[in-house]
N, C-alpha and C. Protein backbone atom coordinates (compact mmCIF):
# COMPACT_ATOMS: atom_id res chain seq x y z
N UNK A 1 -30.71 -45.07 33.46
CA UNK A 1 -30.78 -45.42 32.05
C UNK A 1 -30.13 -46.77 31.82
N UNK A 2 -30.96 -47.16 30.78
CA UNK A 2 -30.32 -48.74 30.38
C UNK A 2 -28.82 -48.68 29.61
N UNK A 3 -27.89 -49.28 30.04
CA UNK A 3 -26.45 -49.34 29.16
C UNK A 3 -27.03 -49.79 27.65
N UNK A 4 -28.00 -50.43 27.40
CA UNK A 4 -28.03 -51.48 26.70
C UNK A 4 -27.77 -50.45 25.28
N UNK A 5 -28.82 -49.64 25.03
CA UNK A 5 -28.55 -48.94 24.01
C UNK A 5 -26.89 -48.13 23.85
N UNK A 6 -26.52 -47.76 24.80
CA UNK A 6 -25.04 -47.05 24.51
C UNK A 6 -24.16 -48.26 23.97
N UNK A 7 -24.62 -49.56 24.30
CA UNK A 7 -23.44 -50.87 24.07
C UNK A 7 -23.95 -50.97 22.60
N UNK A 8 -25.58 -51.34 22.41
CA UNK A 8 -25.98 -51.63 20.86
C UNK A 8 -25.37 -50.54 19.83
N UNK A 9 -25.19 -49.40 20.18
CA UNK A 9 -24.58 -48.50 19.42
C UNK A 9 -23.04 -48.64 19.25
N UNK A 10 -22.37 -48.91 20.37
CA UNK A 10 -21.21 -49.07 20.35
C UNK A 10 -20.84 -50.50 19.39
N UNK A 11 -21.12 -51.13 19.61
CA UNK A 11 -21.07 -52.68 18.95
C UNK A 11 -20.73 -52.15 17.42
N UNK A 12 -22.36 -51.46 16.97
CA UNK A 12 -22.04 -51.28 15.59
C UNK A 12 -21.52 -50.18 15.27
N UNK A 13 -20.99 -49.29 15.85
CA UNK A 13 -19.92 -48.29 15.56
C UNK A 13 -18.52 -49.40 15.45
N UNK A 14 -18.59 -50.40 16.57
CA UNK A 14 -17.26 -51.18 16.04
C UNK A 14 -17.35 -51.53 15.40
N UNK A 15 -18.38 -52.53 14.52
CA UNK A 15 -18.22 -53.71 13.65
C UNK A 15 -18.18 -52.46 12.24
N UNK A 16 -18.65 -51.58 12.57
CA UNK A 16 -18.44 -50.61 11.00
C UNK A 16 -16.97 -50.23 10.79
N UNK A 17 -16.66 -49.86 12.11
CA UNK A 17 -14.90 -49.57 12.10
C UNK A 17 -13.57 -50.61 11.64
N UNK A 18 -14.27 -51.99 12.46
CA UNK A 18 -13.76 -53.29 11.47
C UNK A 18 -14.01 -53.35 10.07
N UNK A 19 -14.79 -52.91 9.66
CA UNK A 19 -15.21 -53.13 8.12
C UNK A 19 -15.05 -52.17 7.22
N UNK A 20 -14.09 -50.63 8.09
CA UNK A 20 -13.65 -50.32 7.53
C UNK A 20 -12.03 -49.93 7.13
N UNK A 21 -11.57 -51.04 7.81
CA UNK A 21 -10.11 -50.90 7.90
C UNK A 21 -9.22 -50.55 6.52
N UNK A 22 -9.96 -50.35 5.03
CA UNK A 22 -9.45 -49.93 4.10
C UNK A 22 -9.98 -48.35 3.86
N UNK A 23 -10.83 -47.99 4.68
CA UNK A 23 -11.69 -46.53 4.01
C UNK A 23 -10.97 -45.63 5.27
N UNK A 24 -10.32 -44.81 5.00
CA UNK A 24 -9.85 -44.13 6.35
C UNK A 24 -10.88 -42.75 6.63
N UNK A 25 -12.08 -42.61 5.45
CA UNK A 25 -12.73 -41.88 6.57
C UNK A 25 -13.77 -42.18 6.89
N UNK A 26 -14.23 -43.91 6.35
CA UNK A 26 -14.95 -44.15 7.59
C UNK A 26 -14.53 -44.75 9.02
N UNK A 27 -13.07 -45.01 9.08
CA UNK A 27 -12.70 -45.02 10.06
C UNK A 27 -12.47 -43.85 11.15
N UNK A 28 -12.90 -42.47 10.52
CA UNK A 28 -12.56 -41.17 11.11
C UNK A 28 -13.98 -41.28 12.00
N UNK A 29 -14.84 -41.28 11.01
CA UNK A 29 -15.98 -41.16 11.41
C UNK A 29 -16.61 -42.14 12.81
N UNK A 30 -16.03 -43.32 12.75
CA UNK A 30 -16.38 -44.17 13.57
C UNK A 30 -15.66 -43.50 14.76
N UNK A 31 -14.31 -43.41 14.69
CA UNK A 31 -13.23 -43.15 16.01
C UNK A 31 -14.65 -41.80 16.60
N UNK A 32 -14.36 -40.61 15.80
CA UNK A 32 -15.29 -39.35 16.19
C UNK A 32 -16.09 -39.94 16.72
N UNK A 33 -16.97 -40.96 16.68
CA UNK A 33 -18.48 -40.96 16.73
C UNK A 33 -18.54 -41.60 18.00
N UNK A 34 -17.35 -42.73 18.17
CA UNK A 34 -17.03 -43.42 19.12
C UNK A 34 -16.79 -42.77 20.66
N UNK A 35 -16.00 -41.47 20.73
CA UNK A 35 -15.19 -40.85 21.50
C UNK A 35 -16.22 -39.93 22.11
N UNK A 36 -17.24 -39.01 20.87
CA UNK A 36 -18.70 -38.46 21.70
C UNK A 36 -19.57 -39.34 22.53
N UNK A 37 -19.63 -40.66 21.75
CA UNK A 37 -20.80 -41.45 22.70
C UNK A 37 -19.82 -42.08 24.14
N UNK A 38 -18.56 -42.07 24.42
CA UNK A 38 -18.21 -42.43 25.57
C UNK A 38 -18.31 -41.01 25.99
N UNK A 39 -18.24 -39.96 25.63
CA UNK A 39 -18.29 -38.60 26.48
C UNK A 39 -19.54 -38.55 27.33
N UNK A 40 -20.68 -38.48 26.11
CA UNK A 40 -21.93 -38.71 26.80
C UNK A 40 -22.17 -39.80 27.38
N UNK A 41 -21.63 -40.59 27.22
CA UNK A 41 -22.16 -41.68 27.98
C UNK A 41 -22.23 -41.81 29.57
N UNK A 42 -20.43 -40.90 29.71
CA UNK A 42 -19.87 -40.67 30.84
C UNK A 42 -20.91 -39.65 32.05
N UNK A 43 -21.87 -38.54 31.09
CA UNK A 43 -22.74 -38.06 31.71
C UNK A 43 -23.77 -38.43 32.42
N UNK A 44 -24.30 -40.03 31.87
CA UNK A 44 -25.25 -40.53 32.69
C UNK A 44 -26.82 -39.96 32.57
N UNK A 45 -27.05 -39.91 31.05
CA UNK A 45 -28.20 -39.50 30.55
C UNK A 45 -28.90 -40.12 31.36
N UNK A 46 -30.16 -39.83 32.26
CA UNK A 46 -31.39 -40.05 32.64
C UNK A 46 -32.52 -40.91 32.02
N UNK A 47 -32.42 -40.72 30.71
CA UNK A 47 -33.06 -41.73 29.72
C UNK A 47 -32.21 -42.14 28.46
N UNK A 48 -33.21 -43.16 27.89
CA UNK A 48 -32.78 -43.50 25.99
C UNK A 48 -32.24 -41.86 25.43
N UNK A 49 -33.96 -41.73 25.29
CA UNK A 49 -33.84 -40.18 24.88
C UNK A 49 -33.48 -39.21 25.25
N UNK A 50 -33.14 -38.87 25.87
CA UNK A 50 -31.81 -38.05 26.47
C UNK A 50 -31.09 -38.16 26.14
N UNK A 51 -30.04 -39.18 26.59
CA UNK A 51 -28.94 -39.87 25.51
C UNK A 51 -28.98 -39.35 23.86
N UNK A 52 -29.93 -39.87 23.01
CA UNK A 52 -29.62 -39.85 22.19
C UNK A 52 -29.62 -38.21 21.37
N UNK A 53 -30.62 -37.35 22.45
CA UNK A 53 -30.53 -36.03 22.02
C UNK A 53 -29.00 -35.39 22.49
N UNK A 54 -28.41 -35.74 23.87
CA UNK A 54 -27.23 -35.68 23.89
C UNK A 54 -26.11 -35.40 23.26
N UNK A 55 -26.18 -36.54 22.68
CA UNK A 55 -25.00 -36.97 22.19
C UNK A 55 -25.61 -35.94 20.57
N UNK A 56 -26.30 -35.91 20.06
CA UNK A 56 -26.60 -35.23 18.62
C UNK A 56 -26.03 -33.66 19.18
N UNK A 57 -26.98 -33.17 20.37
CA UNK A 57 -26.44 -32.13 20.67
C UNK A 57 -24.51 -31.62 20.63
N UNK A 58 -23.82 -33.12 21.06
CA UNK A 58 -22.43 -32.55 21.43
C UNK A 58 -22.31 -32.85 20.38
N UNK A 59 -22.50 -33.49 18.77
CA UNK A 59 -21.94 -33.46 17.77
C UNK A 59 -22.47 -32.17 17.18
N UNK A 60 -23.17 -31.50 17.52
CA UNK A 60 -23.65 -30.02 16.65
C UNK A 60 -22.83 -29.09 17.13
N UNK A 61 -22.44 -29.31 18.55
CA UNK A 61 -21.46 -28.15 19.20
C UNK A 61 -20.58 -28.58 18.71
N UNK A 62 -19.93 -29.74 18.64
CA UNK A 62 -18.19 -30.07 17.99
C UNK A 62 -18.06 -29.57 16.65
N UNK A 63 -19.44 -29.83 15.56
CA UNK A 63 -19.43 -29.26 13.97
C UNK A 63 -18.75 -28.00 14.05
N UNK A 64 -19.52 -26.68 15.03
CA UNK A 64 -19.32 -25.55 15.39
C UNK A 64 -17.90 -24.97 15.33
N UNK A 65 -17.59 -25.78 15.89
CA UNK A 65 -15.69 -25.48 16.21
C UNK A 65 -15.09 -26.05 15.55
N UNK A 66 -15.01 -27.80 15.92
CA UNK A 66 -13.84 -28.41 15.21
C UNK A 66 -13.42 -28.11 13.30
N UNK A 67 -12.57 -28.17 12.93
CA UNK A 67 -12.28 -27.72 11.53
C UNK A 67 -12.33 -29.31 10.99
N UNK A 68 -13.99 -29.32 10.75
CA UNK A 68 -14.28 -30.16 9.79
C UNK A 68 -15.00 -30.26 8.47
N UNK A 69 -14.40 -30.75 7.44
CA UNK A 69 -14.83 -30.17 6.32
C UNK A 69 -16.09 -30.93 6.26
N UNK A 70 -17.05 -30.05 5.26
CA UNK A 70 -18.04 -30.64 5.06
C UNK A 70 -18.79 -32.43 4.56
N UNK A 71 -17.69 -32.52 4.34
CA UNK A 71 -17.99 -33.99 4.02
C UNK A 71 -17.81 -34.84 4.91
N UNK A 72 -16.91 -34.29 5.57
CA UNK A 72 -16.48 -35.23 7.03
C UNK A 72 -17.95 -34.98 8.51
N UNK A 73 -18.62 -33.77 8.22
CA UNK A 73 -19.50 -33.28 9.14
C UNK A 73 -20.64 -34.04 8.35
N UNK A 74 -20.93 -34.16 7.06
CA UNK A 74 -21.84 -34.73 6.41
C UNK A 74 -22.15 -36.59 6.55
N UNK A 75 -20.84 -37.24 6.50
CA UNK A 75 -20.36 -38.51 6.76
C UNK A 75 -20.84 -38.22 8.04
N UNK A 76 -20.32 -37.84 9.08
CA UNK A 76 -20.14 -38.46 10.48
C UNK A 76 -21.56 -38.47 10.72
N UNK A 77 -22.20 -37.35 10.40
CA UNK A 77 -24.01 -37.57 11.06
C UNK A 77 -24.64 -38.01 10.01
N UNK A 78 -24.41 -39.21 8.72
CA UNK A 78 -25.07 -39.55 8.20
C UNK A 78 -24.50 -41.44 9.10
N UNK A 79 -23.51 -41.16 9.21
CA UNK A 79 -23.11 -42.99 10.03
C UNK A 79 -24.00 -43.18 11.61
N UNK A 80 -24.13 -41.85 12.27
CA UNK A 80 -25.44 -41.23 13.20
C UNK A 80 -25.90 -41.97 13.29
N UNK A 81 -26.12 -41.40 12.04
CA UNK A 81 -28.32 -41.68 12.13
C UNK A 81 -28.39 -42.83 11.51
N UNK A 82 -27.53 -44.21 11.07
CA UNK A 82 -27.64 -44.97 10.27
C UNK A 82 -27.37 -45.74 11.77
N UNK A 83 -26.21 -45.61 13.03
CA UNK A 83 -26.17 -46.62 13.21
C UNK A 83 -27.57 -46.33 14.41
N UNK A 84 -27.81 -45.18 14.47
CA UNK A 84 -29.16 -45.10 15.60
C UNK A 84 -30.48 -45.60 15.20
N UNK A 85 -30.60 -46.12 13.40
CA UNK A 85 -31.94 -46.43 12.85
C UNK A 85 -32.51 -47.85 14.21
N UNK A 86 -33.73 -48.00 14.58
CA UNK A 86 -34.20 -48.84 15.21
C UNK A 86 -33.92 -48.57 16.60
N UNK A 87 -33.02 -47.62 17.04
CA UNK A 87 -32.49 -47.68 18.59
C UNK A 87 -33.59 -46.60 19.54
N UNK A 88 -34.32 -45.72 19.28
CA UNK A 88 -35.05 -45.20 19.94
C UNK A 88 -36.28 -45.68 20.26
């Protein structure tokens, strides 16, 4: 698999995290979002798409468990799918 997409994602998970150094939960959201895509990343998805089902997958298992309130589960996979628009 190409790095290229895990970096294009990463980039703008940072530059959102820079820009949000006054909103602390979109800074939650970024750190979270940040910490799954190096998890998966670490797996060595086979493809794009793989990857990107991946990584959705380990954020549906983390919703499951982790004690996150709905807005924070709502935020984090709406910054997702915003910073994945164009990447598949």
């Amino acid at each position: 698999m190409s790095e290229s997409l895990i970096n294009l994602i990463e980039t703008r998970l940072l530059a959102r995290e820079q820009a949000a150094l006054e909103q602390p939960d979109e800074l939650f959201y970024c750190s979270y979002l940040i910490s799954h895509l190096n998890l998966v990343a670490a797996e060595l998805p086979e493809s794009e798409e793989a990857f990107l089902h991946n990584l959705q997958t380990s954020l549906d298992s983390a919703f499951t468990v982790d004690q996150l309130s709905s807005q924070d589960k709502s935020g984090i996979q709406n910054l997702w799918d915003t910073v994945c628009l164009g990447t598949a």
